[in-house]
N, C-alpha and C. Protein backbone atom coordinates (compact mmCIF):
# COMPACT_ATOMS: atom_id res chain seq x y z
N UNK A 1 15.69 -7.03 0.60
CA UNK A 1 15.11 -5.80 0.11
C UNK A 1 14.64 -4.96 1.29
N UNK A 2 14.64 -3.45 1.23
CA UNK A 2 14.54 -2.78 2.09
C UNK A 2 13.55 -2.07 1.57
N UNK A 3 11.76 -1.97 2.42
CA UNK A 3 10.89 -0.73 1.65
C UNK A 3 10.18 0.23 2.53
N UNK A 4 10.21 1.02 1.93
CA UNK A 4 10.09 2.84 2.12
C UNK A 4 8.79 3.38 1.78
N UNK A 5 7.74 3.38 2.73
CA UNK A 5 6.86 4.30 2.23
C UNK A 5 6.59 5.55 2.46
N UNK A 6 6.07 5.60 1.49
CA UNK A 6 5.91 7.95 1.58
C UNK A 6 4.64 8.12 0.87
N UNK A 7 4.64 9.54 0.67
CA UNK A 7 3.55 10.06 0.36
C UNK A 7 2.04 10.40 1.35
N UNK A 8 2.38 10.24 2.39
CA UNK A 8 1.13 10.73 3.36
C UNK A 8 0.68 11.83 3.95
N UNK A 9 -0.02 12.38 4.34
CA UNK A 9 -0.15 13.50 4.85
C UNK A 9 -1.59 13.72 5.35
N UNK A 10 -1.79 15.19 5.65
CA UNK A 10 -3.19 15.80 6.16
C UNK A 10 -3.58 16.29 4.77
N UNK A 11 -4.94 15.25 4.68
CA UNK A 11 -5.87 15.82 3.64
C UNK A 11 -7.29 16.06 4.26
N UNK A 12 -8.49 16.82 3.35
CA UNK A 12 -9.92 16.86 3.49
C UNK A 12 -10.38 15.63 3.18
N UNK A 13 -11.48 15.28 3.25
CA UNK A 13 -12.49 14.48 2.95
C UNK A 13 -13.08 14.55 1.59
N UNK A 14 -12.54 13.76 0.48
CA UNK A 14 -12.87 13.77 -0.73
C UNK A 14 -11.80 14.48 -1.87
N UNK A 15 -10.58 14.59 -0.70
CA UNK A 15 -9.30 14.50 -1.96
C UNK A 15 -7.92 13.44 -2.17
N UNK A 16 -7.46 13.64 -2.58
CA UNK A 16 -6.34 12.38 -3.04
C UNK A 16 -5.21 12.32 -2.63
N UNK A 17 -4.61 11.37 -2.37
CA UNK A 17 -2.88 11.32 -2.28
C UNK A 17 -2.73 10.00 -3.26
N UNK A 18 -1.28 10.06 -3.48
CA UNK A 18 -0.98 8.67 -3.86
C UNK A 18 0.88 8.48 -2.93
N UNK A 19 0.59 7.26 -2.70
CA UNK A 19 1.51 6.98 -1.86
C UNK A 19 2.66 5.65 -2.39
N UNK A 20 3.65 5.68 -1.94
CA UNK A 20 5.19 5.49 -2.80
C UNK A 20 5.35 4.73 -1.87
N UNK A 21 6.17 3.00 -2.25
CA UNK A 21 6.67 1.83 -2.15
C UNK A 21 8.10 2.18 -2.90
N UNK A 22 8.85 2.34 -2.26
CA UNK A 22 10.28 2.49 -2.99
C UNK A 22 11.32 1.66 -2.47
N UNK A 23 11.80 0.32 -3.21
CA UNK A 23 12.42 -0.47 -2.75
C UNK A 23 14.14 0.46 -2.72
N UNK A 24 14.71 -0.72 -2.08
CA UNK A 24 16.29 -0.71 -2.48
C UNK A 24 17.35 -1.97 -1.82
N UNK A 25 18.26 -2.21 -2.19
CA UNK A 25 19.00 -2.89 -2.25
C UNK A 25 18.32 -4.19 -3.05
N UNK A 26 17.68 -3.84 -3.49
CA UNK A 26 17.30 -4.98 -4.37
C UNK A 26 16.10 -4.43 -5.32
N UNK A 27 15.81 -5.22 -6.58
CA UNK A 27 14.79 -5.08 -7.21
C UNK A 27 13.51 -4.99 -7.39
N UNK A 28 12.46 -4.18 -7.21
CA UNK A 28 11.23 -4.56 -6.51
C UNK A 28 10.69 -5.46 -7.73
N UNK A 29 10.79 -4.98 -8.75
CA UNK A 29 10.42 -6.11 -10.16
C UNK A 29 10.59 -7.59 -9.23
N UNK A 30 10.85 -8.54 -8.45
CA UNK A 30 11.36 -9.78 -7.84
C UNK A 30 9.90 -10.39 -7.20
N UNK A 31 9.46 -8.69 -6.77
CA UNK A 31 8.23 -9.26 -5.19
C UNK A 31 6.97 -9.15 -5.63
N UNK A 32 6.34 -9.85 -5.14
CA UNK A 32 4.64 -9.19 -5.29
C UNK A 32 4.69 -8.15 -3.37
N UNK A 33 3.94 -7.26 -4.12
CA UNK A 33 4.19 -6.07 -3.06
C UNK A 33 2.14 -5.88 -2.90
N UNK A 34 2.47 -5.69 -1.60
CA UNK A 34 0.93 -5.68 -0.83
C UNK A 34 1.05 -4.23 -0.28
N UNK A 35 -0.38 -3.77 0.06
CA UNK A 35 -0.63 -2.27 0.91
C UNK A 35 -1.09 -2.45 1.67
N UNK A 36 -0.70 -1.99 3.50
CA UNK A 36 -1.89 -2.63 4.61
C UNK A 36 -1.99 -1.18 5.19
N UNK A 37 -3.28 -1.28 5.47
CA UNK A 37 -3.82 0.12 6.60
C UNK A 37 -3.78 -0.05 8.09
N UNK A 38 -3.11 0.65 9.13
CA UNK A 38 -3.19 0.26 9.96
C UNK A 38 -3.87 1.51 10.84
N UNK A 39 -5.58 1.54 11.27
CA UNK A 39 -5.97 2.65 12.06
C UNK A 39 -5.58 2.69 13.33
N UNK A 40 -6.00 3.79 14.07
CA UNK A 40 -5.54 4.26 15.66
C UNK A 40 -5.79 2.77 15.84
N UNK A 41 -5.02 2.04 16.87
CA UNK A 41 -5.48 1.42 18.12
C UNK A 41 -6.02 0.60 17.47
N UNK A 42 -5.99 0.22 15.89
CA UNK A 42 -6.51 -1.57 15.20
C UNK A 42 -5.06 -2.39 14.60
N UNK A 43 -5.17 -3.28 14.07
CA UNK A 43 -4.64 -3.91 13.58
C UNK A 43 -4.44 -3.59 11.74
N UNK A 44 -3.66 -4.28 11.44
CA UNK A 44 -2.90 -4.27 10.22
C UNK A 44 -3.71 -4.78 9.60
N UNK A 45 -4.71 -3.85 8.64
CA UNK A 45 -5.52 -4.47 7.46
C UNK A 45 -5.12 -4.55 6.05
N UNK A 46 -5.55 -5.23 4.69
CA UNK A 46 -4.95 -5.51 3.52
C UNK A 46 -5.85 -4.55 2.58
N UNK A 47 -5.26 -3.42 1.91
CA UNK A 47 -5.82 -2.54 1.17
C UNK A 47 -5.88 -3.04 -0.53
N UNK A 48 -4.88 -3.24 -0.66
CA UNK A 48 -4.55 -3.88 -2.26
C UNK A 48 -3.30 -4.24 -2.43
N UNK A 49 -3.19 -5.20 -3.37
CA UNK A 49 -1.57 -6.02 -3.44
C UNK A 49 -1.16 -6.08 -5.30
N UNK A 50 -0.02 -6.25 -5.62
CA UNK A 50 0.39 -6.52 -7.09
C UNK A 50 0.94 -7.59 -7.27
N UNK A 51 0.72 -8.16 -8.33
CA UNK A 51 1.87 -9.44 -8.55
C UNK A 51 3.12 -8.92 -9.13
N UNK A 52 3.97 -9.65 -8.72
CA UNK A 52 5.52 -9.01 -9.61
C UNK A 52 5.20 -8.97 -11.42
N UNK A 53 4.20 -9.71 -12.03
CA UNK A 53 4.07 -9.18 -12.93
C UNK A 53 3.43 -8.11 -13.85
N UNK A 54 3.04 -7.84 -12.47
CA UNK A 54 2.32 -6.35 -12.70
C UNK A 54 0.70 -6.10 -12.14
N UNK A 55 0.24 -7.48 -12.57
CA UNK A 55 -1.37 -7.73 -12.06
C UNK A 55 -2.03 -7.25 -10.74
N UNK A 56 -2.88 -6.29 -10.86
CA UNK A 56 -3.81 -6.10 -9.10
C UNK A 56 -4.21 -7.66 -8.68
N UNK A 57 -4.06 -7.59 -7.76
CA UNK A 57 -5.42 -8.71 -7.20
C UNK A 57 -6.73 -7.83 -6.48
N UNK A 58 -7.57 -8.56 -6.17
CA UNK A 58 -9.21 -8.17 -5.45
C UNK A 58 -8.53 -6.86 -4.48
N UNK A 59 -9.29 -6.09 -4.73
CA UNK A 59 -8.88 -5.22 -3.50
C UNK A 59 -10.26 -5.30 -2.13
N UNK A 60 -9.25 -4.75 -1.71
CA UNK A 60 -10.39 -4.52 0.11
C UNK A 60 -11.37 -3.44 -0.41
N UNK A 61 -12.44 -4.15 0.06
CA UNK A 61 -13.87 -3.72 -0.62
C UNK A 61 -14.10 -1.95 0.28
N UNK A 62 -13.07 -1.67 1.24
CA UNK A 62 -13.07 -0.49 1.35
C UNK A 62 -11.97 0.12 0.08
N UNK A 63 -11.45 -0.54 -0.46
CA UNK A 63 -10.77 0.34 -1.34
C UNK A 63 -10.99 0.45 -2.93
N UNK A 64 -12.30 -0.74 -2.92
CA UNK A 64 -12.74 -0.94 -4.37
C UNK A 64 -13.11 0.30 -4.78
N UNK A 65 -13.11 0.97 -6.12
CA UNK A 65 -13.35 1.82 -6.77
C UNK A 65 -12.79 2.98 -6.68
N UNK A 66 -11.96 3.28 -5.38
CA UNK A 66 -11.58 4.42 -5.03
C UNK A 66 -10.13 4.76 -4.97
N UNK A 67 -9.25 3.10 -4.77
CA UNK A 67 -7.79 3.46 -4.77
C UNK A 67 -7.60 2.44 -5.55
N UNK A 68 -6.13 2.54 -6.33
CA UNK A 68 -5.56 1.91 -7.90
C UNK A 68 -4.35 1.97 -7.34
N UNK A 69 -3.83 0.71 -7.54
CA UNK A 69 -2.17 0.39 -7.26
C UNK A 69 -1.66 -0.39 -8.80
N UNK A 70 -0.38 0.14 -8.37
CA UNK A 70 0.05 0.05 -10.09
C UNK A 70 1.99 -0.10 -9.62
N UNK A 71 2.49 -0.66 -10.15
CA UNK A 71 3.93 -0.65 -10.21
C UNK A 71 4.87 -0.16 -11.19
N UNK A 72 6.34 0.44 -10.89
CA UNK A 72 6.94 1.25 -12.05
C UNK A 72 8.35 0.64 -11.53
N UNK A 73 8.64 -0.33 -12.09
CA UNK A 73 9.74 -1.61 -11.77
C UNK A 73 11.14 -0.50 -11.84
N UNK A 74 11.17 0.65 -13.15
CA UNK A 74 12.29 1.14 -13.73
C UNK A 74 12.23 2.12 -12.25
N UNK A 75 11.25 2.73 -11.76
CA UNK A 75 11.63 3.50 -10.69
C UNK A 75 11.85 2.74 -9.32
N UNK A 76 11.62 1.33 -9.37
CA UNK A 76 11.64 0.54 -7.92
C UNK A 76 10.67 1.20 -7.12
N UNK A 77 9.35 1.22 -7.32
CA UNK A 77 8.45 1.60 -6.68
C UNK A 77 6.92 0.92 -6.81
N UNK A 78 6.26 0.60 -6.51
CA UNK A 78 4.84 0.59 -6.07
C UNK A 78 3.98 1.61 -5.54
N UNK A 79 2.99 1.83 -6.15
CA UNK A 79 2.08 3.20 -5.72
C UNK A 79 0.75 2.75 -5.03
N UNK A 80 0.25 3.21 -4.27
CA UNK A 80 -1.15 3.30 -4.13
C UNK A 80 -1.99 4.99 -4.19
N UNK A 81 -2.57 5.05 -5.51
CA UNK A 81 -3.61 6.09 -5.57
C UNK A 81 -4.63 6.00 -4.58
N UNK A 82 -4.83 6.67 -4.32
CA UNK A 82 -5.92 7.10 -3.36
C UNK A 82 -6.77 8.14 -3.62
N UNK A 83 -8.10 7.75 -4.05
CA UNK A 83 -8.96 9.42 -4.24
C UNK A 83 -10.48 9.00 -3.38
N UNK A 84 -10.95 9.95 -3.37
CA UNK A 84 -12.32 10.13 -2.60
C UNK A 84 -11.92 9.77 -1.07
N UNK A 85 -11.20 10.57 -0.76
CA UNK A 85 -10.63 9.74 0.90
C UNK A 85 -11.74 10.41 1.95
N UNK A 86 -11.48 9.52 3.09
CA UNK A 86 -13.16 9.51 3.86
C UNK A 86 -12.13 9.47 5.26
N UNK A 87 -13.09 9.93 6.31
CA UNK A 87 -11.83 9.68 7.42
C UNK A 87 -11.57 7.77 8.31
N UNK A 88 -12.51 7.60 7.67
CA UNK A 88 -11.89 5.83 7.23
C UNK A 88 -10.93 5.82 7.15
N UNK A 89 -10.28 6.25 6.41
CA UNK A 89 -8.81 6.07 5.71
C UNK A 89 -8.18 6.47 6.57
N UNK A 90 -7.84 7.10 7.70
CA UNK A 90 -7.22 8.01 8.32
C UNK A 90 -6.35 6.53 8.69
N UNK A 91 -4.68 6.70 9.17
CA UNK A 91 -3.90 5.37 10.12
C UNK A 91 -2.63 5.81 9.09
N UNK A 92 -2.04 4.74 9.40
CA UNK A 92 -0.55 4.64 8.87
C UNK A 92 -1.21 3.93 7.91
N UNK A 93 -0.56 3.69 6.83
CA UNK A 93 0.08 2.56 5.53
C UNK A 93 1.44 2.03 5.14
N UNK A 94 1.29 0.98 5.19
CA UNK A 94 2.57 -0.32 4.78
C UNK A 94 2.46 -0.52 4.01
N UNK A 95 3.71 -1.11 3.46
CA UNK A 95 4.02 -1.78 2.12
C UNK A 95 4.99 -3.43 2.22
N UNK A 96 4.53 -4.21 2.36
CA UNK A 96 5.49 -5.03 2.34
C UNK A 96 5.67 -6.49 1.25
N UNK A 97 6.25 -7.51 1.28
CA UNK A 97 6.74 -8.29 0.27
C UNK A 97 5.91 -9.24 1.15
N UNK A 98 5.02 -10.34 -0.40
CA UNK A 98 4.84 -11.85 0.04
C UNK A 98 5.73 -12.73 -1.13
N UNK A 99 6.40 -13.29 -0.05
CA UNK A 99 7.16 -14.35 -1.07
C UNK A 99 6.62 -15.92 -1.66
N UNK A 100 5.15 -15.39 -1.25
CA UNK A 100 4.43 -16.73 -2.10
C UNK A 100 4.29 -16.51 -3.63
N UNK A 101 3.52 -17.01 -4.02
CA UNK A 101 3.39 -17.22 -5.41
C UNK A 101 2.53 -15.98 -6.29
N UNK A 102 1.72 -15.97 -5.42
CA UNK A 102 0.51 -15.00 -5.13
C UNK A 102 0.55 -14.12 -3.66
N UNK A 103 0.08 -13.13 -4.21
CA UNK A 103 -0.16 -12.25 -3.06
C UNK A 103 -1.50 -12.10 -2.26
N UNK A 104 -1.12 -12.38 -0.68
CA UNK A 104 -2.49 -13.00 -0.34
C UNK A 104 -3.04 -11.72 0.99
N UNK A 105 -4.10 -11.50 1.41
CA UNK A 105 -4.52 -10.56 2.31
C UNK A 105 -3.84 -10.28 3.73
N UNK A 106 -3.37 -11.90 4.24
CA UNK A 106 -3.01 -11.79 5.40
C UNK A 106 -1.96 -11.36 5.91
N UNK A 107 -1.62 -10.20 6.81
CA UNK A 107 -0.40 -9.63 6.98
C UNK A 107 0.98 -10.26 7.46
N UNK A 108 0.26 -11.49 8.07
CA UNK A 108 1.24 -12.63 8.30
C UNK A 108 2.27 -13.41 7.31
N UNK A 109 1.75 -13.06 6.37
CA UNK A 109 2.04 -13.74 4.69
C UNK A 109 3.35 -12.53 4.39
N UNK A 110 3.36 -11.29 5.19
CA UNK A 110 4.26 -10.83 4.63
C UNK A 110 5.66 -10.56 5.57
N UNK A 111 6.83 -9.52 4.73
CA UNK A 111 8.09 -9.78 5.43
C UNK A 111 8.47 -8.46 4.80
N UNK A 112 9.47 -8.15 5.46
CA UNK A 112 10.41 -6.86 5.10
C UNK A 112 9.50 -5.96 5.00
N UNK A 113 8.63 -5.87 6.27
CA UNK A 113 8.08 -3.95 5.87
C UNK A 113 8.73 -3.00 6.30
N UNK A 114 8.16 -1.73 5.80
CA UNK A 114 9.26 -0.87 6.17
C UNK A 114 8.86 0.34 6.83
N UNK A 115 9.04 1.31 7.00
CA UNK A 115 8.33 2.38 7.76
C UNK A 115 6.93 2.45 7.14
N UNK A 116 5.90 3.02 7.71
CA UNK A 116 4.49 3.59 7.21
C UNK A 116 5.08 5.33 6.84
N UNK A 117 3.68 5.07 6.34
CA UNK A 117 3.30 6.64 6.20
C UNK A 117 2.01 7.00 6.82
N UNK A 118 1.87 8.05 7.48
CA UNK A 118 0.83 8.10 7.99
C UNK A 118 -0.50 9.20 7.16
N UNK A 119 -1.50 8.92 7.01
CA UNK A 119 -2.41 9.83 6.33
C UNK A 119 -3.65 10.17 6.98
N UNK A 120 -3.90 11.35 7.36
CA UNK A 120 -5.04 11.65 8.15
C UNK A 120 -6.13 12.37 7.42
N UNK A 121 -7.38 12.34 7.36
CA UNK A 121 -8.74 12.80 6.53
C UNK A 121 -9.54 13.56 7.22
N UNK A 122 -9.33 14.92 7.27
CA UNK A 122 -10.27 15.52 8.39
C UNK A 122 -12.07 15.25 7.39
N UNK A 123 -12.85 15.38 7.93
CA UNK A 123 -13.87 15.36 7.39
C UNK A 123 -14.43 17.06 7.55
């Protein structure tokens, strides 16, 4: 499987994007699909993940209440909403596949990512 993220851009401080996981050559219905943030000059953090059957798991307590990931199998995509954005948020975002059972935080756990998108939050 090959995945594609989009949806990023220059926003203010306290508005929304939602950002697109769009598989191909294969089915994303198959994977549990994870979201990682990666800021200037840090490492690859775990924002929120889905199970292939649709289920969230715990999200990153920076993203509790504020971003909602949800999957649309018929479009081969995975979303992450994003609202109340803070310049926290500012970095690239990934999308990639864990082929465990469960989808777990660590970025090591995953495989086949694919380009970011980058989203910046002026304040």
């Amino acid at each position: 499987v090959q995945l594609q993220a989009s949806g990023g851009g220059s926003v203010q401080a306290g508005d929304s994007l939602r950002l697109s996981c769009v598989a191909s050559e294969s089915a994303i219905s198959a994977y549990n699909i994870g979201w990682f943030h990666q800021a200037p000059g840090k490492g690859r953090k775990f924002v929120a993940a889905i199970t292939l059957s649709g289920r969230p798991t715990p999200y990153a307590d920076s993203a509790e209440g504020r971003f909602t990931i949800s999957r649309d199998n018929a479009k081969n995509t995975v979303y992450l909403q994003m609202n109340t954005l803070n310049s926290e948020d500012t970095g690239d975002y990934y999308c990639g596949v864990d082929l465990g059972e469960y989808p777990r935080r660590n970025s090591r756990e995953y495989v086949y990512w694919g380009p970011g998108t980058q989203v910046t939050v002026s304040s």
